[in-house]
Protein backbone atom coordinates (compact mmCIF):
# COMPACT_ATOMS: atom_id res chain seq x y z
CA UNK A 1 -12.67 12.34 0.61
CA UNK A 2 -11.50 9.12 0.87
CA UNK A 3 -11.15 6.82 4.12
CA UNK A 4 -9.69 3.55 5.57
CA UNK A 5 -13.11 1.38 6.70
CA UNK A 6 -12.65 -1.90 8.82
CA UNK A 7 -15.36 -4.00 6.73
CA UNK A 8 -17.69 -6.12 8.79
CA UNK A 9 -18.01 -9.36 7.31
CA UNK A 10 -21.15 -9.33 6.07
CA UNK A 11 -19.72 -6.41 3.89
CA UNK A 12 -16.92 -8.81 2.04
CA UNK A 13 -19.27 -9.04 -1.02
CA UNK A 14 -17.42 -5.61 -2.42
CA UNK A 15 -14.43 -7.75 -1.99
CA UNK A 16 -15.69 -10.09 -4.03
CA UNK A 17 -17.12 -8.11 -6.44
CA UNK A 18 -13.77 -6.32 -6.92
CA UNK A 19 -11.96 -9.60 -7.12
CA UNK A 20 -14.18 -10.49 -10.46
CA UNK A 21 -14.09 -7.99 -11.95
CA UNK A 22 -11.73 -7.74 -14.88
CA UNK A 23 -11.06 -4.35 -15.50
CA UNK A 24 -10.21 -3.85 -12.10
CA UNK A 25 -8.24 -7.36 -11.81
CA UNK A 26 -6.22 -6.72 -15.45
CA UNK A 27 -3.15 -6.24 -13.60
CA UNK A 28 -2.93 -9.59 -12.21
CA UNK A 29 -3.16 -11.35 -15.86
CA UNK A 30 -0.25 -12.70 -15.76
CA UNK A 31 -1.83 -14.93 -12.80
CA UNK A 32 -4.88 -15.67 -13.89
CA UNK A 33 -6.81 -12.43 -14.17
CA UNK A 34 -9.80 -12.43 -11.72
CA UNK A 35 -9.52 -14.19 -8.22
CA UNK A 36 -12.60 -16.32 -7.17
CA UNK A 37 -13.67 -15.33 -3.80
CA UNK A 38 -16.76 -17.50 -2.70
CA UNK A 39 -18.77 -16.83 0.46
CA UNK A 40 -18.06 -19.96 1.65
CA UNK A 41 -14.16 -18.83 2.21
CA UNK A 42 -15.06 -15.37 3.64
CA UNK A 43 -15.24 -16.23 7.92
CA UNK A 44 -11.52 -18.07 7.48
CA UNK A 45 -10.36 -15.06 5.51
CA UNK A 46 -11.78 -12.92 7.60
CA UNK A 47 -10.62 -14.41 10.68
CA UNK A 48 -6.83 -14.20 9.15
CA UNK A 49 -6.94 -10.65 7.57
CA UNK A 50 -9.14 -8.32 10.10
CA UNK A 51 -10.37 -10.31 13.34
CA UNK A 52 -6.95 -11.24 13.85
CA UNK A 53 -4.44 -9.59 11.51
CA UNK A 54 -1.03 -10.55 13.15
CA UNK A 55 1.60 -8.83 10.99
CA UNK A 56 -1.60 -7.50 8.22
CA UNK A 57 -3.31 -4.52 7.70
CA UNK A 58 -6.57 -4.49 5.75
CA UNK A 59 -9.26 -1.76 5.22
CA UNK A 60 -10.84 -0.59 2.39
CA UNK A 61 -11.38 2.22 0.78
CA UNK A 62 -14.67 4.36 1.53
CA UNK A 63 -16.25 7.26 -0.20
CA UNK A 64 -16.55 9.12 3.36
CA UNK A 65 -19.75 11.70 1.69
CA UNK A 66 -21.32 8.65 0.10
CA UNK A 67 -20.05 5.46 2.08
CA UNK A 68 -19.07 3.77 -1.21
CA UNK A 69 -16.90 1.44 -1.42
CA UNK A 70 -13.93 2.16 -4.19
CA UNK A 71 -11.39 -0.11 -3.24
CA UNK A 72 -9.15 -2.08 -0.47
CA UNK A 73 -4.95 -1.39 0.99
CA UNK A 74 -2.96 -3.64 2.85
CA UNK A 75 -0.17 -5.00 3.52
CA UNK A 76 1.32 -7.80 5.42
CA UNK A 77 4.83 -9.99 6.02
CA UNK A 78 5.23 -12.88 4.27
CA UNK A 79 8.01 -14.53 5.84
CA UNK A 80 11.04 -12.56 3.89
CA UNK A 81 9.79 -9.01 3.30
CA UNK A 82 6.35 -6.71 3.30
CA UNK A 83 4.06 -6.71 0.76
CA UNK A 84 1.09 -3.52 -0.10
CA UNK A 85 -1.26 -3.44 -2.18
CA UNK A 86 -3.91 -0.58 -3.69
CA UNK A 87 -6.29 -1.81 -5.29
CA UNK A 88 -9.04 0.77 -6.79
CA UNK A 89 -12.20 -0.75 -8.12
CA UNK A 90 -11.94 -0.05 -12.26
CA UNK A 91 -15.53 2.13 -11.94
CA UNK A 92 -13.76 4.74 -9.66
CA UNK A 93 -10.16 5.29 -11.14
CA UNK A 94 -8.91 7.92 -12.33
CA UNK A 95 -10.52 10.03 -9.32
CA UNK A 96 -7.46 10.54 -6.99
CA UNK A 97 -8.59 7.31 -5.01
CA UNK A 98 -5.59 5.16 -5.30
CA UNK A 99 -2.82 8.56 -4.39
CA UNK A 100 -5.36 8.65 -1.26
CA UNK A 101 -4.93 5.23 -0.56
CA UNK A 102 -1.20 5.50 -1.10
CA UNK A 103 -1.41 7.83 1.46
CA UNK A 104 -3.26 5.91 3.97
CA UNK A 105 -0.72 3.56 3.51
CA UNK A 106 2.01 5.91 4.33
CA UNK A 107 -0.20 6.30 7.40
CA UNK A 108 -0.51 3.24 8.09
CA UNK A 109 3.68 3.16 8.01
CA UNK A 110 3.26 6.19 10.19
CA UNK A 111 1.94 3.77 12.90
CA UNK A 112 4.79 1.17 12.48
CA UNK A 113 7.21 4.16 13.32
CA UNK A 114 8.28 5.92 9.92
CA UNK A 115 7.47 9.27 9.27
CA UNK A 116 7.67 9.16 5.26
CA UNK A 117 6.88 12.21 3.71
CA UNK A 118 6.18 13.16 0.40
CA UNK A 119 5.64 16.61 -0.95
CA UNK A 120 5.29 18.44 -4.57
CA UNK A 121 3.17 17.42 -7.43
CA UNK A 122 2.29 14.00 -8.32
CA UNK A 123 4.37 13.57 -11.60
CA UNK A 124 7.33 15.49 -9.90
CA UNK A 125 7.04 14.28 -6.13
CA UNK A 126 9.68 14.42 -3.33
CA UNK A 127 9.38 11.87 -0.53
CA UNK A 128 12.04 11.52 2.69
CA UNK A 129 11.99 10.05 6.20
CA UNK A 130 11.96 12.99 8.72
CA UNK A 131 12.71 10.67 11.95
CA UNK A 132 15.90 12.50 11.86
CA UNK A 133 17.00 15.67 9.90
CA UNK A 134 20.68 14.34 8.89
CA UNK A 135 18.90 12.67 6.26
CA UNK A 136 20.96 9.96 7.06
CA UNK A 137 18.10 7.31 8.18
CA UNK A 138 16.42 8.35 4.90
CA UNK A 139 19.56 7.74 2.98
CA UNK A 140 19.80 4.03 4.22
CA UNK A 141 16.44 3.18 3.38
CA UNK A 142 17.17 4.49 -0.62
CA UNK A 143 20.43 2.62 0.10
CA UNK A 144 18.07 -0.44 1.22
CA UNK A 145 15.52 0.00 -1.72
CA UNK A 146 18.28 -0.02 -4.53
CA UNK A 147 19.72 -2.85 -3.28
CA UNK A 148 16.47 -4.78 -4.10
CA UNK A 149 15.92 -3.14 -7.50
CA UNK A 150 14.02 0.15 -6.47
CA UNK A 151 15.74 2.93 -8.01
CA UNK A 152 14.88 6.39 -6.23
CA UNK A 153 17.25 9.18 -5.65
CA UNK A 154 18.41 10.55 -1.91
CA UNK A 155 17.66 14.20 -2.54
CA UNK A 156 16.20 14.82 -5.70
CA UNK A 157 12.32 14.68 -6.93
CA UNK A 158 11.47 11.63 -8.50
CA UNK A 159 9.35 11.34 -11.81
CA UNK A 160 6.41 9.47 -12.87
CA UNK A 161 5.10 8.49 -16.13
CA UNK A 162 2.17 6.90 -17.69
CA UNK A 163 4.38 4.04 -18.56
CA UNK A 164 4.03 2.66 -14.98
CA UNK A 165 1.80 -0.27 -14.79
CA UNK A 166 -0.19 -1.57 -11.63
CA UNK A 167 2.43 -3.97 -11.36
CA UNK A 168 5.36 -1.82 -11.34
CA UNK A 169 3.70 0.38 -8.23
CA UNK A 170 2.76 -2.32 -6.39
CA UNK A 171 6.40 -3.73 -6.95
CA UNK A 172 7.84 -0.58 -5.39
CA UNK A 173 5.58 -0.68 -2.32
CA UNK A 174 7.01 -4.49 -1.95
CA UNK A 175 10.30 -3.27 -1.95
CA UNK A 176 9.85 0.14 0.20
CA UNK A 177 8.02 -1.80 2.51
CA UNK A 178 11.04 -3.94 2.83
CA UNK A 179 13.82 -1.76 2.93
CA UNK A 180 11.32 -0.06 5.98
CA UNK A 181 11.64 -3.34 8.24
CA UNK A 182 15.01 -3.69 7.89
CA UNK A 183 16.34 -0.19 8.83
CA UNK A 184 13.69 -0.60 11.33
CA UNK A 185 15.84 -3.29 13.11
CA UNK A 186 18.86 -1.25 12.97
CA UNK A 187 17.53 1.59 14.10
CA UNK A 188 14.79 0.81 16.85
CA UNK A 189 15.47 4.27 19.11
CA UNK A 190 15.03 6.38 15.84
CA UNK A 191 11.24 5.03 15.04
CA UNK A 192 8.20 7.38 16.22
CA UNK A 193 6.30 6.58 18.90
């Protein structure tokens, strides 16, 4: 079982471990691969992304049985729109890990007032907002996520392939993130509590 872990600072050397490693950092070659993360820049990032995270979420990911590390989620605003990220350390993938930290991140959602579910089997999935059961606060979120290039049906299972790159996921979190905050706004009295 997997779980969201607050790290402690002294703990950021997964983090940086993660960050140099190749395997696990392939998806960001297009920017240079591996990310340098010296100790010397850990208490300002720290400071920013968990002692005082205005608008970010960080954890990561933690073998609850073992208390390994296997990887980090967050998000945070950027000015314009939401960004997430998964991030699975290469050693551990292929174990379920980043689905479970998709769906910590749908908890973490949870806590910013969407109830997103999704249901059925990976490859064939279903996913909706249930704040309301017209369907209609879902529909304006697809409505919201095509707009910006995110093309997912209203009321029909979506599919998955092996085509999808890290990239491409992470793309669609960017953009259903998004699309979130803005029907947010509009719809303040439909959010949970």
């Amino acid at each position: 079982m997997i779980e969201a872990y607050l790290p402690r600072p002294d703990e950021l050397w997964f983090r940086r471990k993660m960050l140099a490693d190749e395997a696990t950092m392939a998806y960001n070659g297009a920017y240079g691969g591996t990310v340098d993360f010296p100790e010397e820049r850990w208490p300002d990032w720290y400071d920013r992304w968990v002692a005082h995270p205005e608008g970010r979420y960080y954890r990561y990911l933690r073998e609850s049985v073992s208390g390994e590390f296997v990887g980090e989620i967050a998000y945070h605003f950027d000015g314009e729109k939401y960004l997430a990220d998964v991030i699975v350390y290469a050693p551990y993938r292929r174990r379920g890990y980043g689905a479970a930290g998709l769906a910590l991140l749908c908890a973490a959602a949870k806590e910013n007032g969407f109830d997103l579910v999704i249901s059925g089997e990976p490859a064939l999935f279903y996913m909706r907002i249930a704040n309301d059961n017209s369907l209609m606060l879902h529909q304006e979120w697809v409505a919201e996520c095509v707009s910006r290039g995110l093309f997912i049906a209203s009321h029909h299972n979506h599919f998955i392939n092996a085509a999808l790159s890290d990239e491409d996921i992470a793309l669609a979190a960017d953009i259903a993130y998004d699309a979130f905050s803005v029907v947010a706004k509009r719809h303040p009295d439909k959010l949970i509590k």
